[in-house]
PDB file of N, CA and C in Angstrom:
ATOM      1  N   UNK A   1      99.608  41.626 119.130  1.00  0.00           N
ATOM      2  CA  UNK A   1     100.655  42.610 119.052  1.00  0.00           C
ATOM      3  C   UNK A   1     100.453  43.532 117.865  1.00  0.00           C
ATOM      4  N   UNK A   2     100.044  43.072 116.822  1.00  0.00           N
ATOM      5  CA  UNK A   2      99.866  43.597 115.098  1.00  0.00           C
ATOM      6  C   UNK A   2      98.389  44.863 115.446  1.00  0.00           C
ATOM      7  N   UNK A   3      97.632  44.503 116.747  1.00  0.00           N
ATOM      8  CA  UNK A   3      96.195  44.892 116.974  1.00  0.00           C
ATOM      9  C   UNK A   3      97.227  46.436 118.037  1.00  0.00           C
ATOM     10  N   UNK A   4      98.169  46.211 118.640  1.00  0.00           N
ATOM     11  CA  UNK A   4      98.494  47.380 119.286  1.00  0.00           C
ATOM     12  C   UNK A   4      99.490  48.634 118.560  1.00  0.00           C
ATOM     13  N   UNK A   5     100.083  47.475 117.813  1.00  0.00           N
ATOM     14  CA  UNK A   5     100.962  48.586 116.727  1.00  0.00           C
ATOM     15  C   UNK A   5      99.639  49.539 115.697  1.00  0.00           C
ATOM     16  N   UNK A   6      98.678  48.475 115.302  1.00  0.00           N
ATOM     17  CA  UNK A   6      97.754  49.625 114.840  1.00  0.00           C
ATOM     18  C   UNK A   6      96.910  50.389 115.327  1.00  0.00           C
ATOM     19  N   UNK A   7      96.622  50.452 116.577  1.00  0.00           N
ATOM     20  CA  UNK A   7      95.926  51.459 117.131  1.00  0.00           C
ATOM     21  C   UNK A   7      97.324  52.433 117.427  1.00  0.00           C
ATOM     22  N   UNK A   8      98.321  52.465 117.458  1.00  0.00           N
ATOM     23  CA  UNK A   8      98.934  53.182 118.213  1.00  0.00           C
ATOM     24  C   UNK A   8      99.050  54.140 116.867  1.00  0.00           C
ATOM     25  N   UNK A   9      99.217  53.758 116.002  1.00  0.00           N
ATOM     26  CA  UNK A   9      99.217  54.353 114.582  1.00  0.00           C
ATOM     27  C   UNK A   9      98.230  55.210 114.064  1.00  0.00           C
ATOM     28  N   UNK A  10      97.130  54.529 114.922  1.00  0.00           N
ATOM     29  CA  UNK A  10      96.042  55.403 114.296  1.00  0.00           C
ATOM     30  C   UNK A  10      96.191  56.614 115.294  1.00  0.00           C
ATOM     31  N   UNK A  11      96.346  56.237 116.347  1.00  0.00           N
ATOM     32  CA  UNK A  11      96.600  57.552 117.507  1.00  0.00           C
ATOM     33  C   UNK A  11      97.188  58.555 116.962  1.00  0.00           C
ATOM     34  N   UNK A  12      98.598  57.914 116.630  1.00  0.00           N
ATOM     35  CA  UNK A  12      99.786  59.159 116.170  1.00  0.00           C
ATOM     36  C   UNK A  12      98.692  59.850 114.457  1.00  0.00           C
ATOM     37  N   UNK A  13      98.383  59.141 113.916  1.00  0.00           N
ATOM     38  CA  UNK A  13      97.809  59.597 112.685  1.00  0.00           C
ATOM     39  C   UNK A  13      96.804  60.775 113.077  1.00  0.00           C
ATOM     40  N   UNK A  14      95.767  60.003 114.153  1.00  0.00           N
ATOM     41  CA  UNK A  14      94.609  61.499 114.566  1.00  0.00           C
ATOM     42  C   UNK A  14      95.630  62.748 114.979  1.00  0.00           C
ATOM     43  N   UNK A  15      96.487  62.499 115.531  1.00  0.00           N
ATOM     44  CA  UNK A  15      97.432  63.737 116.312  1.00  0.00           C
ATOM     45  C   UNK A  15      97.943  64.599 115.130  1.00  0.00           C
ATOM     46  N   UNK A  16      98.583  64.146 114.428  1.00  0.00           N
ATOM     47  CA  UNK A  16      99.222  64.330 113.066  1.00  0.00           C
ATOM     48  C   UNK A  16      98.429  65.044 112.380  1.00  0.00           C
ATOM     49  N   UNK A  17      97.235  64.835 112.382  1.00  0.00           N
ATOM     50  CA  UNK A  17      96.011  65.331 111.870  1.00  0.00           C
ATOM     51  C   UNK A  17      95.462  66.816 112.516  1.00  0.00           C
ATOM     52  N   UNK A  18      95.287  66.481 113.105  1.00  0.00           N
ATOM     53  CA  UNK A  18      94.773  67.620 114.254  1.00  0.00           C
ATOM     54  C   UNK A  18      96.282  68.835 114.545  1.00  0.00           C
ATOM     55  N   UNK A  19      97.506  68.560 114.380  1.00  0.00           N
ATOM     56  CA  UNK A  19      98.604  68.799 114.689  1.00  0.00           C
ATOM     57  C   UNK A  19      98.127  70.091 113.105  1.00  0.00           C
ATOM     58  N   UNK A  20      98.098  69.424 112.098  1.00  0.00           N
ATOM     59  CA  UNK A  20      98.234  69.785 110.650  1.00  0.00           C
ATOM     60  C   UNK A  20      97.228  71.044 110.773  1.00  0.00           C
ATOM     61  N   UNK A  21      95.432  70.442 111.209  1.00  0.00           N
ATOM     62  CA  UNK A  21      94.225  72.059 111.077  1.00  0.00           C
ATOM     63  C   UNK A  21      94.669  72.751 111.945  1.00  0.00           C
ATOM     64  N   UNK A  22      95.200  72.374 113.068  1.00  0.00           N
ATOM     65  CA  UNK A  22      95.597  73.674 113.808  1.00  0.00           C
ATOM     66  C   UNK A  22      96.656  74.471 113.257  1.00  0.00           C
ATOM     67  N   UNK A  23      97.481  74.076 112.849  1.00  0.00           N
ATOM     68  CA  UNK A  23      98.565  74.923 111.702  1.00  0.00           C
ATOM     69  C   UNK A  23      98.179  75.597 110.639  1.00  0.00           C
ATOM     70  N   UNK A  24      97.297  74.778 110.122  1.00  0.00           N
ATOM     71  CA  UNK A  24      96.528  75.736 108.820  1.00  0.00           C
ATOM     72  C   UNK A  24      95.402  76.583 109.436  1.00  0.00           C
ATOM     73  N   UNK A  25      95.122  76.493 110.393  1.00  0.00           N
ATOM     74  CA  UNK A  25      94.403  77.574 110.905  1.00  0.00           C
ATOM     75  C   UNK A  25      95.181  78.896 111.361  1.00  0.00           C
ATOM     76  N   UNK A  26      96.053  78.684 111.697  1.00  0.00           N
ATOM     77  CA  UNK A  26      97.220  79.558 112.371  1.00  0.00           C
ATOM     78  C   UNK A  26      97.178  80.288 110.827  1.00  0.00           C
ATOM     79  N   UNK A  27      98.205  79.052 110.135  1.00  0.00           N
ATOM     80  CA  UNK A  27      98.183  80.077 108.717  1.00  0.00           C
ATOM     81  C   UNK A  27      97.718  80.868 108.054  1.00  0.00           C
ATOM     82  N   UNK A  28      96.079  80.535 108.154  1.00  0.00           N
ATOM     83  CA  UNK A  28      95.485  80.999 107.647  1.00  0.00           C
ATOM     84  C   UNK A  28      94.723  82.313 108.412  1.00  0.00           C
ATOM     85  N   UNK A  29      95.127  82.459 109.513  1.00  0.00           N
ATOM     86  CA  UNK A  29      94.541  83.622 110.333  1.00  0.00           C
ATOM     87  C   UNK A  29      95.708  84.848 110.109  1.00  0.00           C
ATOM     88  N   UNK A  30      97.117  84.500 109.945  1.00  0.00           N
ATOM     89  CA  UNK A  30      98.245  85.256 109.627  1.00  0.00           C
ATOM     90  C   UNK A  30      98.144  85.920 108.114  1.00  0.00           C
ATOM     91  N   UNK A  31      97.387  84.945 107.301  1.00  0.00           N
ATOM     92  CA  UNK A  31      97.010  85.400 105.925  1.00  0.00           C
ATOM     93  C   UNK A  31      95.981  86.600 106.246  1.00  0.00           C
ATOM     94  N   UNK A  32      94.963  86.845 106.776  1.00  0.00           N
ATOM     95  CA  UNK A  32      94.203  87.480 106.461  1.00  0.00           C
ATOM     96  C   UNK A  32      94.660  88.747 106.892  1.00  0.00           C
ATOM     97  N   UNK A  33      95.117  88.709 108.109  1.00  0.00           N
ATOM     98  CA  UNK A  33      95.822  89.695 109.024  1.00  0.00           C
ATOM     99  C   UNK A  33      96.982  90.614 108.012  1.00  0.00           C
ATOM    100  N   UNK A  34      97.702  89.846 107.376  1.00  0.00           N
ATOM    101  CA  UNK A  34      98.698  90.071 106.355  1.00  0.00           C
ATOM    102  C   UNK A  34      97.866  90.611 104.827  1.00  0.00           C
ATOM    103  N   UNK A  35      96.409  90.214 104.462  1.00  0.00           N
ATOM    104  CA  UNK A  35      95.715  90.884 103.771  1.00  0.00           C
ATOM    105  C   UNK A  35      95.460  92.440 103.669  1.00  0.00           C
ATOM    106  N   UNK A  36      95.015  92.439 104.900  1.00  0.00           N
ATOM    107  CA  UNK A  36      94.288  93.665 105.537  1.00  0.00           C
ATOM    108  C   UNK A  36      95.906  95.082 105.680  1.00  0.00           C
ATOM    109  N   UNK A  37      96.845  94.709 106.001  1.00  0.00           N
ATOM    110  CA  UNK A  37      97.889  95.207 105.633  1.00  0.00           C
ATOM    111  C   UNK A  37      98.138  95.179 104.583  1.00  0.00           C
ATOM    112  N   UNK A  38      98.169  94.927 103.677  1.00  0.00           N
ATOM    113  CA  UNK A  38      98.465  94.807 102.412  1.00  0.00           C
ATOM    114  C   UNK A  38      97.618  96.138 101.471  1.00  0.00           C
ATOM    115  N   UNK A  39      96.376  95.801 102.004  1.00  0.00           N
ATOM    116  CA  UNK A  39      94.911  96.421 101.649  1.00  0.00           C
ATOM    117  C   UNK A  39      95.421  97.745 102.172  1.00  0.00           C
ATOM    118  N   UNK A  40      95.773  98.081 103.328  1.00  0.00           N
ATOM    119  CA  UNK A  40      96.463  99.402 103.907  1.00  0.00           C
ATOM    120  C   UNK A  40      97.134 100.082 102.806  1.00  0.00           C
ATOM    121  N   UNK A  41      97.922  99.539 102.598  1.00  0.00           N
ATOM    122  CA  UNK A  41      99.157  99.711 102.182  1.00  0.00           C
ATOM    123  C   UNK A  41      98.774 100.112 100.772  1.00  0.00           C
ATOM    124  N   UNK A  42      98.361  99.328  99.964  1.00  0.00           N
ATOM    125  CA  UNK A  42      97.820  99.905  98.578  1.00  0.00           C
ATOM    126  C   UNK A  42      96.796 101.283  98.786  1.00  0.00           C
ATOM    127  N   UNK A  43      96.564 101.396  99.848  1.00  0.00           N
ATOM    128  CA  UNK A  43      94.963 102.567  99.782  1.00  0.00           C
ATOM    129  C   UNK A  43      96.722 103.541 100.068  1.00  0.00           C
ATOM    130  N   UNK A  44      97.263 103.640 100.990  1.00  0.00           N
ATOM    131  CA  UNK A  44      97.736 104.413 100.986  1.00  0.00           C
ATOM    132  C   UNK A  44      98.966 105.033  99.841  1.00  0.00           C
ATOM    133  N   UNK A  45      99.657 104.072  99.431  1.00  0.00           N
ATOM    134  CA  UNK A  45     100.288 104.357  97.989  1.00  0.00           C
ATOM    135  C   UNK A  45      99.531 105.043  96.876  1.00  0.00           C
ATOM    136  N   UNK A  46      98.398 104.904  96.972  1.00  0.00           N
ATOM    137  CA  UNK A  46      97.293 105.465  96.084  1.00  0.00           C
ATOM    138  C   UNK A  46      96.885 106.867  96.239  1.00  0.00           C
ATOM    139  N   UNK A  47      97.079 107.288  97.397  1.00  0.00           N
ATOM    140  CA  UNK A  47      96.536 108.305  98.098  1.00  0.00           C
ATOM    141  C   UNK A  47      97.725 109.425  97.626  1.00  0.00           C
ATOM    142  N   UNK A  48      99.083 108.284  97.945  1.00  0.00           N
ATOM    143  CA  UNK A  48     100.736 109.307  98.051  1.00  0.00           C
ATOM    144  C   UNK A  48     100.276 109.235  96.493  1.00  0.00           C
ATOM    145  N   UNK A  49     100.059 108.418  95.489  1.00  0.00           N
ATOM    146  CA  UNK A  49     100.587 108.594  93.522  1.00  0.00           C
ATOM    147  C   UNK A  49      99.310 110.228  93.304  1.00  0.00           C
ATOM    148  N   UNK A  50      98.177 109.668  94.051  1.00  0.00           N
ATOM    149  CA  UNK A  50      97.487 110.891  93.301  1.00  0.00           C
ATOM    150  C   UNK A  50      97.929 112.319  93.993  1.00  0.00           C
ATOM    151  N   UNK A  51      98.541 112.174  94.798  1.00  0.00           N
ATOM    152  CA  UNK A  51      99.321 113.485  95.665  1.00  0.00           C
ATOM    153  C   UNK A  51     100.068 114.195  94.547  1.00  0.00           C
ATOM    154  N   UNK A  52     100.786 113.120  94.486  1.00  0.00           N
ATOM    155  CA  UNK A  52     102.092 113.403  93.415  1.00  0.00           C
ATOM    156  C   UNK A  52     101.704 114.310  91.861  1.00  0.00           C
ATOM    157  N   UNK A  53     101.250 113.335  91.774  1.00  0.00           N
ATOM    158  CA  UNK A  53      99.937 113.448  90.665  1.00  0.00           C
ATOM    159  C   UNK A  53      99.378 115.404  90.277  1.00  0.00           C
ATOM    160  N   UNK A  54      98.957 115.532  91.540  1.00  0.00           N
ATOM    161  CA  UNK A  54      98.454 117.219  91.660  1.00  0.00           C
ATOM    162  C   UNK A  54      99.480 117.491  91.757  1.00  0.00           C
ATOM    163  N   UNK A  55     100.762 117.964  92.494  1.00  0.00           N
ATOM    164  CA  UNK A  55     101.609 118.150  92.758  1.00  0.00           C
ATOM    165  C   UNK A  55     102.100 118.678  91.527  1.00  0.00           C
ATOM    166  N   UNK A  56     102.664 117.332  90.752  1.00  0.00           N
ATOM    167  CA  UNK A  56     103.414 117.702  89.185  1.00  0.00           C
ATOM    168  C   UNK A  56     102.386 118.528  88.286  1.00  0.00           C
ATOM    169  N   UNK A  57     101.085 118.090  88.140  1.00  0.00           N
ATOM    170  CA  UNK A  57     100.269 119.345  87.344  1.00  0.00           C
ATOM    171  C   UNK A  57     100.381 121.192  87.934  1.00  0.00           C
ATOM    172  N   UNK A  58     100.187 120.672  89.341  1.00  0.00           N
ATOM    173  CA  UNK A  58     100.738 122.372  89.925  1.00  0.00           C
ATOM    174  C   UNK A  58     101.598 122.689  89.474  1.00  0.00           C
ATOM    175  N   UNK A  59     102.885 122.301  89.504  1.00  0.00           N
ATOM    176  CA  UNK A  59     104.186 123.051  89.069  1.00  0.00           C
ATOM    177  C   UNK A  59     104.769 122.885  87.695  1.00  0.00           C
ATOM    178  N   UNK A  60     104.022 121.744  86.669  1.00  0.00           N
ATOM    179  CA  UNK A  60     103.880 122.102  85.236  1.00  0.00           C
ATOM    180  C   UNK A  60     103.410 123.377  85.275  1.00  0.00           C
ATOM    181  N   UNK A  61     101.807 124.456  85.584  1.00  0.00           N
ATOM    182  CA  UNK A  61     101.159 124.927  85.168  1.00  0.00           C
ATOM    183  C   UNK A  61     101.780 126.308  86.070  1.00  0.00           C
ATOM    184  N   UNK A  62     102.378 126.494  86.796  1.00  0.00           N
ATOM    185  CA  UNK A  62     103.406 127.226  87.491  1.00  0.00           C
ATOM    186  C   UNK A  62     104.301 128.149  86.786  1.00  0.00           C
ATOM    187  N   UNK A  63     105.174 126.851  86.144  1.00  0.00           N
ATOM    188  CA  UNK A  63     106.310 126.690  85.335  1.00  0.00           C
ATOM    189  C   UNK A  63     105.504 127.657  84.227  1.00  0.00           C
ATOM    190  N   UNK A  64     104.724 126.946  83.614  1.00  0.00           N
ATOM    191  CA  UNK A  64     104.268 127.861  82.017  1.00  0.00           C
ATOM    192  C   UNK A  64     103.802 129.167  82.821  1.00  0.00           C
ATOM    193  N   UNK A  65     103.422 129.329  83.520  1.00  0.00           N
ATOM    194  CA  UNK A  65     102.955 130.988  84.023  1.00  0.00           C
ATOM    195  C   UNK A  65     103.812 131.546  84.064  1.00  0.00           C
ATOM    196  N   UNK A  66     104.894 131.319  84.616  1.00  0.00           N
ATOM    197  CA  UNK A  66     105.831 132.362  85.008  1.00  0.00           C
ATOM    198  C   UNK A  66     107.039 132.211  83.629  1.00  0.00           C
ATOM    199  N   UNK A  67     106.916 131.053  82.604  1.00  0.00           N
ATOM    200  CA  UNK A  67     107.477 131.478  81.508  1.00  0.00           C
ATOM    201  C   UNK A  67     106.470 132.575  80.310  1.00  0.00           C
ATOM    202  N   UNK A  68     105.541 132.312  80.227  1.00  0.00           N
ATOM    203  CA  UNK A  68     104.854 133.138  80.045  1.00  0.00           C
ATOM    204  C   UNK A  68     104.770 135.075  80.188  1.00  0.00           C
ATOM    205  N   UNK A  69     104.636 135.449  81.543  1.00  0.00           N
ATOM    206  CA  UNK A  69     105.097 136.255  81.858  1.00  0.00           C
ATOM    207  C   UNK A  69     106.391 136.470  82.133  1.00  0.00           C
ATOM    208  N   UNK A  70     107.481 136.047  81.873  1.00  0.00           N
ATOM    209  CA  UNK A  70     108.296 136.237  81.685  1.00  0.00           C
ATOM    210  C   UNK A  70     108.962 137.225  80.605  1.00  0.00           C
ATOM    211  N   UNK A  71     108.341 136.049  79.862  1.00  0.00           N
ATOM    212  CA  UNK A  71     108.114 136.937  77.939  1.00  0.00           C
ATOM    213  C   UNK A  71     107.863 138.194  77.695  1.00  0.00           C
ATOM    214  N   UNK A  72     106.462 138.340  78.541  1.00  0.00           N
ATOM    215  CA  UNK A  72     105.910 139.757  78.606  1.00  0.00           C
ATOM    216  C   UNK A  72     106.777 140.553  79.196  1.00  0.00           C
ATOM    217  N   UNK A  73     107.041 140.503  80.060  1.00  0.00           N
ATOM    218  CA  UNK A  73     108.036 141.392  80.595  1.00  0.00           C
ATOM    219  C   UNK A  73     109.860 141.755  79.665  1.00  0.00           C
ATOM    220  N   UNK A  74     109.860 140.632  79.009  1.00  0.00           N
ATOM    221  CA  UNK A  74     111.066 140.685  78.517  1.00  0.00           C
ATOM    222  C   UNK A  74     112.156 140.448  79.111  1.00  0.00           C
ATOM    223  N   UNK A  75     112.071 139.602  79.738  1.00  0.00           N
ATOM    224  CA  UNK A  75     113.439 138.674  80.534  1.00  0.00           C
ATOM    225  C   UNK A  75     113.105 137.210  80.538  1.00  0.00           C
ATOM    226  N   UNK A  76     114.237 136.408  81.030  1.00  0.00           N
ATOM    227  CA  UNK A  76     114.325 134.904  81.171  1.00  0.00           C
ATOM    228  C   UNK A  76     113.196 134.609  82.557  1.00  0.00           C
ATOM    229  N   UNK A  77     113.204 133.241  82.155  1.00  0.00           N
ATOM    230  CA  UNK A  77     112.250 132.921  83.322  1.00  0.00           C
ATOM    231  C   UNK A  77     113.219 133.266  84.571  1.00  0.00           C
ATOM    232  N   UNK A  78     114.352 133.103  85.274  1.00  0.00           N
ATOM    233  CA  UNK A  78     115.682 133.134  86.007  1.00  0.00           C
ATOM    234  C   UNK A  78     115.151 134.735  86.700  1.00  0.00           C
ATOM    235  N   UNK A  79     115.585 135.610  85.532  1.00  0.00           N
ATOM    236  CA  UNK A  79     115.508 136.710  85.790  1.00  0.00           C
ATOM    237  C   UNK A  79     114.443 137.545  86.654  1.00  0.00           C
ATOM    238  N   UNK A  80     113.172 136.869  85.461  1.00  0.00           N
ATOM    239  CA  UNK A  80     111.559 137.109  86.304  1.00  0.00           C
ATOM    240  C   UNK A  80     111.236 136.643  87.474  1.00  0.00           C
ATOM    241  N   UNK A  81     111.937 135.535  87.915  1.00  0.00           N
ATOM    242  CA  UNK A  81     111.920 134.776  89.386  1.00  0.00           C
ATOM    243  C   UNK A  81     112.912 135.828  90.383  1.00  0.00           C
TER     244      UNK A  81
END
């Protein structure tokens, strides 16, 4: 009887087992998948900061032009716009 309770144990144990790599395989296929998005995701945030990036130097260097000539002309920047 002691000889059937332990095979039956070992049964449930291989299952248990096999139950477990197939899960961490799962997991681990959702990880990579979830990498590669991730990886997206930073290239593209990167892409939008250096956008931004030109963006604000354009209209710093905008800004001083048209205060600039402003001067020359002899009015407010407001006015010259």
């Amino acid at each position: 009887m002691s000889q059937s309770v332990i095979g039956a144990l070992r049964v449930n144990l291989g299952l248990d087992s096999a139950r477990f790599q197939k899960g961490a395989k799962q997991a681990q296929s959702q990880l990579r998948v979830m990498q590669g998005q991730f990886k997206a995701f930073a290239a593209t945030a990167t892409v939008v900061a250096a956008g931004l990036g030109v963006m604000t130097t354009a209209t710093v260097r905008a800004a001083r032009e048209i205060d600039t000539l402003s001067k020359l002309a002899g009015s407010t920047p407001e006015q010259f716009q």
